[in-house]
Protein backbone atom coordinates (compact mmCIF):
# COMPACT_ATOMS: atom_id res chain seq x y z
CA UNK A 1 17.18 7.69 -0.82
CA UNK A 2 15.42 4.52 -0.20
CA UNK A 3 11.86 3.97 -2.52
CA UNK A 4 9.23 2.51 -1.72
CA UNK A 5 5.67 1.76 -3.30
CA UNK A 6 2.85 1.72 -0.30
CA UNK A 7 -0.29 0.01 -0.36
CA UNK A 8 -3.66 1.24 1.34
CA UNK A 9 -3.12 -0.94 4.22
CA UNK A 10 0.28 0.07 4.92
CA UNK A 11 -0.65 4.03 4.46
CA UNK A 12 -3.69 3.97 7.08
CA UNK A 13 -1.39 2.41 9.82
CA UNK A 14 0.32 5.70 9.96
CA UNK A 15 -2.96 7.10 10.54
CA UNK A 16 -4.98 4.57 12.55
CA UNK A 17 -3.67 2.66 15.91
CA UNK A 18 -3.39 -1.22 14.54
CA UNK A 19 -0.70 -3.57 14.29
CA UNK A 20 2.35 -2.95 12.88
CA UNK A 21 1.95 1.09 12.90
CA UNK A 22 5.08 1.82 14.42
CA UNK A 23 7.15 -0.02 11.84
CA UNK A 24 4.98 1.53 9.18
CA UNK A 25 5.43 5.34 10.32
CA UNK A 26 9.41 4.69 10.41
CA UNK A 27 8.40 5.37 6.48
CA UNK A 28 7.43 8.59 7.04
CA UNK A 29 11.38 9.66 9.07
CA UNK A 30 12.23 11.26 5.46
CA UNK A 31 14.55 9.26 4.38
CA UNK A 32 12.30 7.27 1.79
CA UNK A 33 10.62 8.32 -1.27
CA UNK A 34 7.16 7.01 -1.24
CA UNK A 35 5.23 5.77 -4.19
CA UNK A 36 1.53 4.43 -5.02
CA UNK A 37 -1.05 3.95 -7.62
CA UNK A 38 -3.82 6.78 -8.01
CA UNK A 39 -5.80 4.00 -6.39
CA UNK A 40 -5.23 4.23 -3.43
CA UNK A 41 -7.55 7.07 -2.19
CA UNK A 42 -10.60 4.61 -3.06
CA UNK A 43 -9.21 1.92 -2.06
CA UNK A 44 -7.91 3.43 1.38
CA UNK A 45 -11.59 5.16 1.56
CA UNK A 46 -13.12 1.52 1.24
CA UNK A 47 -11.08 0.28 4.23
CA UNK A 48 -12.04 3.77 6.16
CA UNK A 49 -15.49 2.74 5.12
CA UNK A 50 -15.43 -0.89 6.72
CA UNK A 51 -14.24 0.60 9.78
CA UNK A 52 -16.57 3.33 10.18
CA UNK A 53 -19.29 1.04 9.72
CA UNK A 54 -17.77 -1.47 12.38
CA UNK A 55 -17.83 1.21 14.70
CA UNK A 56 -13.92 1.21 14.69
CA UNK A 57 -13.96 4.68 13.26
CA UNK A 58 -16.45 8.18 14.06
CA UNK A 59 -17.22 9.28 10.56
CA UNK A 60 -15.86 12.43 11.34
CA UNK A 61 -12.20 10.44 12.08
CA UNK A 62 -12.72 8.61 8.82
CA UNK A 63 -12.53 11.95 7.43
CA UNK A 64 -9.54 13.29 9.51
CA UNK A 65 -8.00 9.70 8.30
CA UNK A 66 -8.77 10.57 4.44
CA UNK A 67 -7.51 14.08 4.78
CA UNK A 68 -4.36 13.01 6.48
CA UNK A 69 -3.79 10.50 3.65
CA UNK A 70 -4.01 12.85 1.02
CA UNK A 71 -1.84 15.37 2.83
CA UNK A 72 0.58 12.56 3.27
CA UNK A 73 4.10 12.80 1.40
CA UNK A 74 3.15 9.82 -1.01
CA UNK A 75 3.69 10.96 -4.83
CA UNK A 76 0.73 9.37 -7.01
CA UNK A 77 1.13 7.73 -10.07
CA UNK A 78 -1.31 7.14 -12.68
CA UNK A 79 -2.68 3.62 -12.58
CA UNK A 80 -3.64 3.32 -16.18
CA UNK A 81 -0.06 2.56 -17.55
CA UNK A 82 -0.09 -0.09 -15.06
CA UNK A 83 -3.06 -1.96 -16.06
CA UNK A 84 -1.48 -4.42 -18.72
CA UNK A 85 1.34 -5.51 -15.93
CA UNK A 86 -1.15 -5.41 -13.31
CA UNK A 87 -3.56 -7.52 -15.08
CA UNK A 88 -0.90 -10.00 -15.66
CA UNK A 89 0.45 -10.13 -12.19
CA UNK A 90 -3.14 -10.65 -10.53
CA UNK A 91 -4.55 -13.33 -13.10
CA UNK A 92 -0.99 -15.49 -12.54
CA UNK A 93 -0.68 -14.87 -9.17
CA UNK A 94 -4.38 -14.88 -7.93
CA UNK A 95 -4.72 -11.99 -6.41
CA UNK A 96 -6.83 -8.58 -6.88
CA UNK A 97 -6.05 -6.29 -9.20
CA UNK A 98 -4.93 -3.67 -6.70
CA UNK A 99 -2.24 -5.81 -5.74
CA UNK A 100 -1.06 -6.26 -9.12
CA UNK A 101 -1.25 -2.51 -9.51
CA UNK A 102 1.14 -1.93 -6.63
CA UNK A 103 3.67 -4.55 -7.59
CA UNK A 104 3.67 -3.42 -11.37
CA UNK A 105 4.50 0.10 -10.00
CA UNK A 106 7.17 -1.62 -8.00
CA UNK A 107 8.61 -2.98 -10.44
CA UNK A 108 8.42 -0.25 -12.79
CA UNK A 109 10.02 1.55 -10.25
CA UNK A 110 12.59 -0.69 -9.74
CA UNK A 111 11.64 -0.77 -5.77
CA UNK A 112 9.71 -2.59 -3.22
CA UNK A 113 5.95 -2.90 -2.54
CA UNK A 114 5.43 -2.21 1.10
CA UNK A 115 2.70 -4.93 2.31
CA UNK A 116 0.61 -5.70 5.08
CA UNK A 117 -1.30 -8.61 3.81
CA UNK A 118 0.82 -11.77 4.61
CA UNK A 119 -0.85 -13.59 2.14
CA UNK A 120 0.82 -11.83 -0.70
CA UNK A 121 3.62 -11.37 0.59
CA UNK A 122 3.91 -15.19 0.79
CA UNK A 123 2.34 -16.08 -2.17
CA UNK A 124 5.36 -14.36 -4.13
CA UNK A 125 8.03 -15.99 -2.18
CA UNK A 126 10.16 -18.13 -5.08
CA UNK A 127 8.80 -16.16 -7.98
CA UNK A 128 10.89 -13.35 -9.57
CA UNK A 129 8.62 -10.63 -7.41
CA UNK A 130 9.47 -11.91 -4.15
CA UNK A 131 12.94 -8.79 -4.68
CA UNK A 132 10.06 -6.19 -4.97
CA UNK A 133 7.86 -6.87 -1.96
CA UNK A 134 8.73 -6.34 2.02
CA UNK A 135 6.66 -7.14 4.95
CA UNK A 136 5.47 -4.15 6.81
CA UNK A 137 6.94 -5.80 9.96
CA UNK A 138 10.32 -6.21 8.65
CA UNK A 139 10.90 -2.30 8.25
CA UNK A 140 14.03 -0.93 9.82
């Protein structure tokens, strides 16, 4: 069974009409394991936020989108072992520290990051994490 670590972004496409949903649910056919940081509630409840306040999103379907994300078949790891790996990911690579906490779970995991921001998933191209990320639109 194929693994793969999901990021917020990535998660709320299977939820929410946007680009790249389709290739994003074909994560959810059963035949991967799905991984992410215990961060990702928040951080998928600040993106729910931004779109409920954009009028993209009722509040009551930001709800229906949080409850559907925590019913989803993702298994949660804890963040805190993480942190150190994280850390150093974000501060060489310049990005957030959520980022670095789903690639250092990728990599502890010995798996891929599934991404939806283009800018990371470029930024790591010729470094050794470029073998643990893969572009939501290149999902099979």
């Amino acid at each position: 069974m194929m693994r793969f670590v999901v990021e917020p972004a990535v998660a709320l496409k299977w939820f929410i009409p946007e680009r790249h949903s389709a290739t994003a649910a074909r994560l959810l056919d059963g035949g991967c394991e799905l991984l992410a940081p215990d961060t990702i509630i928040p951080d998928a409840g600040k993106i729910i936020t931004i779109k409920t306040r954009s009028g993209e999103l009722s509040r009551e379907e930001g709800v229906q989108v949080l409850n559907a994300l925590l019913s989803s078949p993702v298994w949660i790891e804890a963040s805190e072992p993480l942190l150190e790996p994280a850390f150093w990911f974000s501060s060489t690579m310049d990005r957030p520290l959520g980022d670095g906490l789903n690639m250092a779970l990728a990599v502890a995991s010995d798996c891929r990051l599934v991404t939806a921001s283009r800018e990371l998933f470029e930024r790591v191209q010729g470094t050794p994490f470029a073998t643990h990320v893969k572009w939501v639109g290149d999902i099979r």
